[in-house]
C-alpha atoms as a PDB file:
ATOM      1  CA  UNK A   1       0.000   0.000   0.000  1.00  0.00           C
ATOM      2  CA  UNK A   2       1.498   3.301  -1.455  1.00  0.00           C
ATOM      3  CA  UNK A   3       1.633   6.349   1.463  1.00  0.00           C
ATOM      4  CA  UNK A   4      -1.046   8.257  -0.300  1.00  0.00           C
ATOM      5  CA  UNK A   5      -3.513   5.748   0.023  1.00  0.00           C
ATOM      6  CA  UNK A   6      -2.728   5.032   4.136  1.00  0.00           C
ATOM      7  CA  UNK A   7      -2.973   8.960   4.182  1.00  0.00           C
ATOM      8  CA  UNK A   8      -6.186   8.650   2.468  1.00  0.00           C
ATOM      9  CA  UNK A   9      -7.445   5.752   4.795  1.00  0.00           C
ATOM     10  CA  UNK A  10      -6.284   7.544   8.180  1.00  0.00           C
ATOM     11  CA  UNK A  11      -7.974  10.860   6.538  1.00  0.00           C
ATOM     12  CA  UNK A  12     -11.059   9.259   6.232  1.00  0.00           C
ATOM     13  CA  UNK A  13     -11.139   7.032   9.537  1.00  0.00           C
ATOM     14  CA  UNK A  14     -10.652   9.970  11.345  1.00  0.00           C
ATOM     15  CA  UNK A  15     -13.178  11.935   9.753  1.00  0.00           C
ATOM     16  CA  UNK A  16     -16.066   9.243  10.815  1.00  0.00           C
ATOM     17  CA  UNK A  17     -15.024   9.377  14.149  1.00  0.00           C
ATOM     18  CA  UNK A  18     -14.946  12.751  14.269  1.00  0.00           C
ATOM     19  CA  UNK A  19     -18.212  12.110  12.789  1.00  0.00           C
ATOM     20  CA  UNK A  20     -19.522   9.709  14.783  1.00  0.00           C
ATOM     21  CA  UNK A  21     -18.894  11.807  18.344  1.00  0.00           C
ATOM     22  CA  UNK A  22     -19.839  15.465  17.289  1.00  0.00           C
ATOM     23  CA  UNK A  23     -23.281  14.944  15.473  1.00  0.00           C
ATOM     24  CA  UNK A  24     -25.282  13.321  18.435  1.00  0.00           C
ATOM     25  CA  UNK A  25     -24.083  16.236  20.075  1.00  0.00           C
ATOM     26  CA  UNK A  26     -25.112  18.688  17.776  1.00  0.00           C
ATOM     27  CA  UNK A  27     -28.552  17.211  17.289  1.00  0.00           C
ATOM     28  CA  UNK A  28     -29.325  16.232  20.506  1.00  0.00           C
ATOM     29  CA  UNK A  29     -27.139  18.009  23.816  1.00  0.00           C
ATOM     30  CA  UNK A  30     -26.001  21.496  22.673  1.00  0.00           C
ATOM     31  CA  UNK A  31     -25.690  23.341  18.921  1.00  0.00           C
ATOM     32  CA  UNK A  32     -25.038  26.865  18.373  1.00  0.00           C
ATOM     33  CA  UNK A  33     -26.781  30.317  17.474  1.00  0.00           C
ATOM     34  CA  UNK A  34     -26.236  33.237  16.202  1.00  0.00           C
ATOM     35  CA  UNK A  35     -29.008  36.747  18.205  1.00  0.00           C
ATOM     36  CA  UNK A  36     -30.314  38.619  15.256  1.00  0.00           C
ATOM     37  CA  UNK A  37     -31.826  41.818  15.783  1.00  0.00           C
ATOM     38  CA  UNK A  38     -32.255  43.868  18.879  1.00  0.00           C
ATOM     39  CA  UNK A  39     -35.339  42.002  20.510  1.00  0.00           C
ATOM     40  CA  UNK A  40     -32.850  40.894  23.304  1.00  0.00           C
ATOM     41  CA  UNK A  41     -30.525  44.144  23.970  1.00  0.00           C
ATOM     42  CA  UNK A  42     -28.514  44.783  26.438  1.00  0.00           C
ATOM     43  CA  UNK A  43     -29.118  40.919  27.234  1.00  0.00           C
ATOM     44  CA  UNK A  44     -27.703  39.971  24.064  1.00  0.00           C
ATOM     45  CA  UNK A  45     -26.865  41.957  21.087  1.00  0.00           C
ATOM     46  CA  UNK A  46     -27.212  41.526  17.544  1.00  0.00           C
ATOM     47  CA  UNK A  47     -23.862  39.018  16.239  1.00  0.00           C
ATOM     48  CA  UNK A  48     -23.490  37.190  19.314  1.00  0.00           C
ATOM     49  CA  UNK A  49     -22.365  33.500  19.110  1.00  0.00           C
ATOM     50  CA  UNK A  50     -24.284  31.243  21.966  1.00  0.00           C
ATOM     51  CA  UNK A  51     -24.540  27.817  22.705  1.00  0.00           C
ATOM     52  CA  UNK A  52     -28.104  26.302  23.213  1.00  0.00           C
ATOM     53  CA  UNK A  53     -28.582  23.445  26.001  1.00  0.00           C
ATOM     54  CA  UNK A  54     -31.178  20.936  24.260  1.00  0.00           C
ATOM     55  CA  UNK A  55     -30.835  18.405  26.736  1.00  0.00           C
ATOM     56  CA  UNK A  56     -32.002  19.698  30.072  1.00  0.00           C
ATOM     57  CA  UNK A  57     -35.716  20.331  28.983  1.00  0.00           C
ATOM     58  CA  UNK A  58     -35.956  16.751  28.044  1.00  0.00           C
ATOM     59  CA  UNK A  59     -35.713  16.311  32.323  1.00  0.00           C
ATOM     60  CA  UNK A  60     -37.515  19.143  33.167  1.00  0.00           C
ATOM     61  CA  UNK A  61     -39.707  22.349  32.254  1.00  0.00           C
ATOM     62  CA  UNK A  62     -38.702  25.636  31.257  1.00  0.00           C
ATOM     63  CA  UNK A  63     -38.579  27.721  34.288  1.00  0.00           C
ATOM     64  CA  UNK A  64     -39.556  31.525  34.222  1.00  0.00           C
ATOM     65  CA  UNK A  65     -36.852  33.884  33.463  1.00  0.00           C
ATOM     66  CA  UNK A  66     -34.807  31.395  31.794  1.00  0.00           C
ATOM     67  CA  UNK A  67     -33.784  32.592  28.154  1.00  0.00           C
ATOM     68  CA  UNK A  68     -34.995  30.168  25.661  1.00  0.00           C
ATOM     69  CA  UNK A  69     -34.261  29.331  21.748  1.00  0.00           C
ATOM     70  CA  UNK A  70     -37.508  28.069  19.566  1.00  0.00           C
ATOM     71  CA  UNK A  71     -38.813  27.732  16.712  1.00  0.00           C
ATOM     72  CA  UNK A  72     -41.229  30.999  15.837  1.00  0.00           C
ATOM     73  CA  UNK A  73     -45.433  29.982  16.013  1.00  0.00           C
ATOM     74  CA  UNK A  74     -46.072  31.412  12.874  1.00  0.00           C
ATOM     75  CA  UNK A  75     -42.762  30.392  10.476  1.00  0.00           C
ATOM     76  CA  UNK A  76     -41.041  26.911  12.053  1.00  0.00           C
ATOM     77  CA  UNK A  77     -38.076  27.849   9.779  1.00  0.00           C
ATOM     78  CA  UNK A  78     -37.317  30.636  11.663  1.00  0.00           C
ATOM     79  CA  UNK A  79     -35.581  30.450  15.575  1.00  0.00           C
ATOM     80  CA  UNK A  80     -35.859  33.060  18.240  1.00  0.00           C
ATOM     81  CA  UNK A  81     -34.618  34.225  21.491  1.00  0.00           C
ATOM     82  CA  UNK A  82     -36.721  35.149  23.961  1.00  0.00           C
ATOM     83  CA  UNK A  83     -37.336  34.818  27.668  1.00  0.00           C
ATOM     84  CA  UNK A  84     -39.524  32.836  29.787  1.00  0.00           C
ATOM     85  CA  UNK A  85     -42.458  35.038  31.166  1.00  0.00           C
ATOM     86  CA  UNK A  86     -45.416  32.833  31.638  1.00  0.00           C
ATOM     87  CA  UNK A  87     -45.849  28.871  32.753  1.00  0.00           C
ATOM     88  CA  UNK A  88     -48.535  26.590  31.596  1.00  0.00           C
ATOM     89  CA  UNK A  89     -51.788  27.050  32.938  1.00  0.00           C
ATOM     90  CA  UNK A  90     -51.421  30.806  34.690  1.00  0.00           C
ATOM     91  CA  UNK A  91     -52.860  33.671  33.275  1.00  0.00           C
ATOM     92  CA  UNK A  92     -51.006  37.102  32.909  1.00  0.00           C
ATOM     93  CA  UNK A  93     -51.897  40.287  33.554  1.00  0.00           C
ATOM     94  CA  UNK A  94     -49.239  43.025  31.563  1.00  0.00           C
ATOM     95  CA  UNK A  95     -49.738  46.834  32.511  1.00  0.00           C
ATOM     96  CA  UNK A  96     -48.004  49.617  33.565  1.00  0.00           C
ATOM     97  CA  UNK A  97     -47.337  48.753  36.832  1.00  0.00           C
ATOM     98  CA  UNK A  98     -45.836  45.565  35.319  1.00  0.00           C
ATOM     99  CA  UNK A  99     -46.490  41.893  34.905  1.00  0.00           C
ATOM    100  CA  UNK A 100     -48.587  39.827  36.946  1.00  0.00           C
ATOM    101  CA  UNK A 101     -48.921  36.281  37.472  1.00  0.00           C
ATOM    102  CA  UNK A 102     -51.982  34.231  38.293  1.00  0.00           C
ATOM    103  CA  UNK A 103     -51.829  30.226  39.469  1.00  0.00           C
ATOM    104  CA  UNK A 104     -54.409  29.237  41.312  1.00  0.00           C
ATOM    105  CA  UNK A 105     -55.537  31.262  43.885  1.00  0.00           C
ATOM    106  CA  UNK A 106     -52.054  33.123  43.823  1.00  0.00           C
ATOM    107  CA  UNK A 107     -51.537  36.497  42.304  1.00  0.00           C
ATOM    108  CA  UNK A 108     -48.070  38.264  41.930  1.00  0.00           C
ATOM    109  CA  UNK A 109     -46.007  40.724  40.090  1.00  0.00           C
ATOM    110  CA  UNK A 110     -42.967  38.799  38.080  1.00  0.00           C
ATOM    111  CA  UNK A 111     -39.360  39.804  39.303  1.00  0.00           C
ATOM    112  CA  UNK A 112     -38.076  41.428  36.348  1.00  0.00           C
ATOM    113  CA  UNK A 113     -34.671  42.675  37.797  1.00  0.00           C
ATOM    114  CA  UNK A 114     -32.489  41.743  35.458  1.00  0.00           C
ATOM    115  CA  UNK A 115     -34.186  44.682  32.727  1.00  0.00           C
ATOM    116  CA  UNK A 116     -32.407  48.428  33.108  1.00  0.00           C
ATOM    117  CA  UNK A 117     -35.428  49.817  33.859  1.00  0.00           C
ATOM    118  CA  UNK A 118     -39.682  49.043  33.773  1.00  0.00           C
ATOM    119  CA  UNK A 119     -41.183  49.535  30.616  1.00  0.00           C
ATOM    120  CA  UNK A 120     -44.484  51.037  30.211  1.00  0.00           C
ATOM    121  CA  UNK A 121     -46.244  48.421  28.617  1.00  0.00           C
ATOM    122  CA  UNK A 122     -49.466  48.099  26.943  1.00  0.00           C
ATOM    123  CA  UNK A 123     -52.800  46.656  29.115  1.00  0.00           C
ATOM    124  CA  UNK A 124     -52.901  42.657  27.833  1.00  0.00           C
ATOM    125  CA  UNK A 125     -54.178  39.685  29.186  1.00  0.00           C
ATOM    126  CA  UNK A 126     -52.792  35.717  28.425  1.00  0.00           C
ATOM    127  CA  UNK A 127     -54.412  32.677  29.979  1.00  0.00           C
ATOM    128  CA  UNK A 128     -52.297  29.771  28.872  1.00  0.00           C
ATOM    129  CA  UNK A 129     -52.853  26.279  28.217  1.00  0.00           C
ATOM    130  CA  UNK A 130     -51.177  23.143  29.357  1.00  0.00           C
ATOM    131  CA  UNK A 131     -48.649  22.764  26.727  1.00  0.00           C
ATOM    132  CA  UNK A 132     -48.210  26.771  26.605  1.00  0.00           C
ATOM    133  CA  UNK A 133     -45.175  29.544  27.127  1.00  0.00           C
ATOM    134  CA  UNK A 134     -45.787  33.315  26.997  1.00  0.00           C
ATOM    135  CA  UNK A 135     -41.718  34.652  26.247  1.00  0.00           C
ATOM    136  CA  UNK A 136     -40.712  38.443  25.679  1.00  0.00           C
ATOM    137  CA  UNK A 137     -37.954  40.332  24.532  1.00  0.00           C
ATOM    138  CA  UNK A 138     -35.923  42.501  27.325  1.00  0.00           C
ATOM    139  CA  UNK A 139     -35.757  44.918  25.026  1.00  0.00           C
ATOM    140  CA  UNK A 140     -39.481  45.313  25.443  1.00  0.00           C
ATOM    141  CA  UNK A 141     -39.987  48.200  22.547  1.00  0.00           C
ATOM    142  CA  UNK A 142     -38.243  46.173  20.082  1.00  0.00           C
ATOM    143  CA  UNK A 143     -39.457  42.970  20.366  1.00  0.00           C
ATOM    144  CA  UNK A 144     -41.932  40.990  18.677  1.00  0.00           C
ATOM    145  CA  UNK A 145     -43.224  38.373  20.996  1.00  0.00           C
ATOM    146  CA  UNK A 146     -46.112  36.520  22.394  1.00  0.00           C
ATOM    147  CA  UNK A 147     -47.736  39.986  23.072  1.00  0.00           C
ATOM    148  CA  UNK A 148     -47.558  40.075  19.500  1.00  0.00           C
ATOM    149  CA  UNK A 149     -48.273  36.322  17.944  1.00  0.00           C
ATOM    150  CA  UNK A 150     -49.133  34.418  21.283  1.00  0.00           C
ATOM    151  CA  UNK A 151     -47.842  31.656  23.495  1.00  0.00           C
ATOM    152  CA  UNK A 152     -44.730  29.322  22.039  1.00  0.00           C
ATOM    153  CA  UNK A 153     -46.338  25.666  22.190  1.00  0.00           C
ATOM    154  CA  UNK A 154     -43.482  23.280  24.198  1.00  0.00           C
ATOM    155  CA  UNK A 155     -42.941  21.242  21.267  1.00  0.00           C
ATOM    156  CA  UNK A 156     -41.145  24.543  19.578  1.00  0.00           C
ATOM    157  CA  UNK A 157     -38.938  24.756  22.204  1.00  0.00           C
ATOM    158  CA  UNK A 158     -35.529  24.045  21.445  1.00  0.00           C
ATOM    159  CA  UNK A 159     -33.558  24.884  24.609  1.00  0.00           C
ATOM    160  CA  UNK A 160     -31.830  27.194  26.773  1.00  0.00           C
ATOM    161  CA  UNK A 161     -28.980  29.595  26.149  1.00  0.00           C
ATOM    162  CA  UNK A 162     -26.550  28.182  28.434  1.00  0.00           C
ATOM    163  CA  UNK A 163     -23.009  29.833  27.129  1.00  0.00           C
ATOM    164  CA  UNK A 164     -22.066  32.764  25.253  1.00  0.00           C
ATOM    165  CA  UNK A 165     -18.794  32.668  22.852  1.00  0.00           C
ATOM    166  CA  UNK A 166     -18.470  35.668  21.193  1.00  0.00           C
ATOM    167  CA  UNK A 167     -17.744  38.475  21.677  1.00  0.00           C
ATOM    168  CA  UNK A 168     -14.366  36.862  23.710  1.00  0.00           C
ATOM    169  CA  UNK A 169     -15.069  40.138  25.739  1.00  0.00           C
ATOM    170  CA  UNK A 170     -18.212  38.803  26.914  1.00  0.00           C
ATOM    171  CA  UNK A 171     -17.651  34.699  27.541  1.00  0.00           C
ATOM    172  CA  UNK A 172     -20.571  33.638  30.396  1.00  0.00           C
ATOM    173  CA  UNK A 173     -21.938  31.050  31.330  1.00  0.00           C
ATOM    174  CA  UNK A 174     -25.680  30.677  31.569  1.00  0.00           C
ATOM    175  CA  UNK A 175     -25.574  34.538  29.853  1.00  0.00           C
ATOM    176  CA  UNK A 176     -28.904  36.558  30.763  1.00  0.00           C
ATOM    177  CA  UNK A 177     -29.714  34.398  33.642  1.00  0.00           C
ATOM    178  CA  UNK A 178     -32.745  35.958  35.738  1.00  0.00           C
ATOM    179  CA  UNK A 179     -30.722  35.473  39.093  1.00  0.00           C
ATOM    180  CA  UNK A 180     -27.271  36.935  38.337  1.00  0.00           C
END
């Protein structure tokens, strides 16, 4: 057997592997994206590389305040990022004073801390189903979102943004997490 064709053979065995280790990862524990537009700012901006966890919700639900990657209600081609306003089965109250939160018998206003300021917002009203997310934009002004086209079904969800790449100036882990 000539070189070329062991170079060939070791080339190619390589490759599979390769192969073989990085695309069950890629379609089933973590792949990347790239925020377009401004819907997220100052969480994210526009360019920024992130990695998406697609494992965890598999062992658990979305949790509010947790920014999520899915496939948009009204074009599955298309992904967004959002965050995680309202559970299955509460309705939502959105007004100036801010967002509400109904379960039960329990009413309260949603801990947005992690926004630069309160947004006047327009009066709305969401009850959501079983199955059902309500997800908004911190850059409230900017961003379409459920106020806009509804609840995101769970079966669009992809997962959670759990690192950000680029810029190298702004590496994180779990970036835009409501409890930092």
């Amino acid at each position: 057997m000539n070189s070329l064709s062991k170079y060939v053979r070791e080339f190619i065995t390589y490759f599979v592997i390769a192969l073989a280790i990085t695309l069950p990862i890629k379609l089933y524990v973590a792949q990347p994206f790239v925020v377009s537009g401004e819907s997220m700012v100052p969480t994210f901006e526009n360019g920024e590389y992130l990695i998406v966890d697609e494992l965890s919700y598999h062992f658990r639900e979305p949790a509010r305040g947790e920014v999520i990657i899915f496939r948009y209600p009204k074009d599955h081609s298309k992904f967004f990022i959002k965050r995680v306003i309202g559970l299955p089965n509460e309705v939502l109250e959105i007004g100036d004073s801010g967002i509400f939160v109904t379960h039960g018998d329990e009413r309260e206003k949603i801990d947005e801390s992690y926004l630069l300021s309160q947004p006047i917002l327009p009066r709305d009203k969401a009850s959501l189903e079983s199955n059902e997310y309500f997800v908004m934009g911190d850059n409230r002004a900017a961003s379409s979102d459920s106020r806009a086209w509804g609840p995101v079904s769970e079966n669009l969800i992809i997962g959670r943004v759990i690192l950000r790449l680029l810029p190298l100036t702004k590496i994180d882990l779990f970036p835009g997490a409501a409890e930092k």
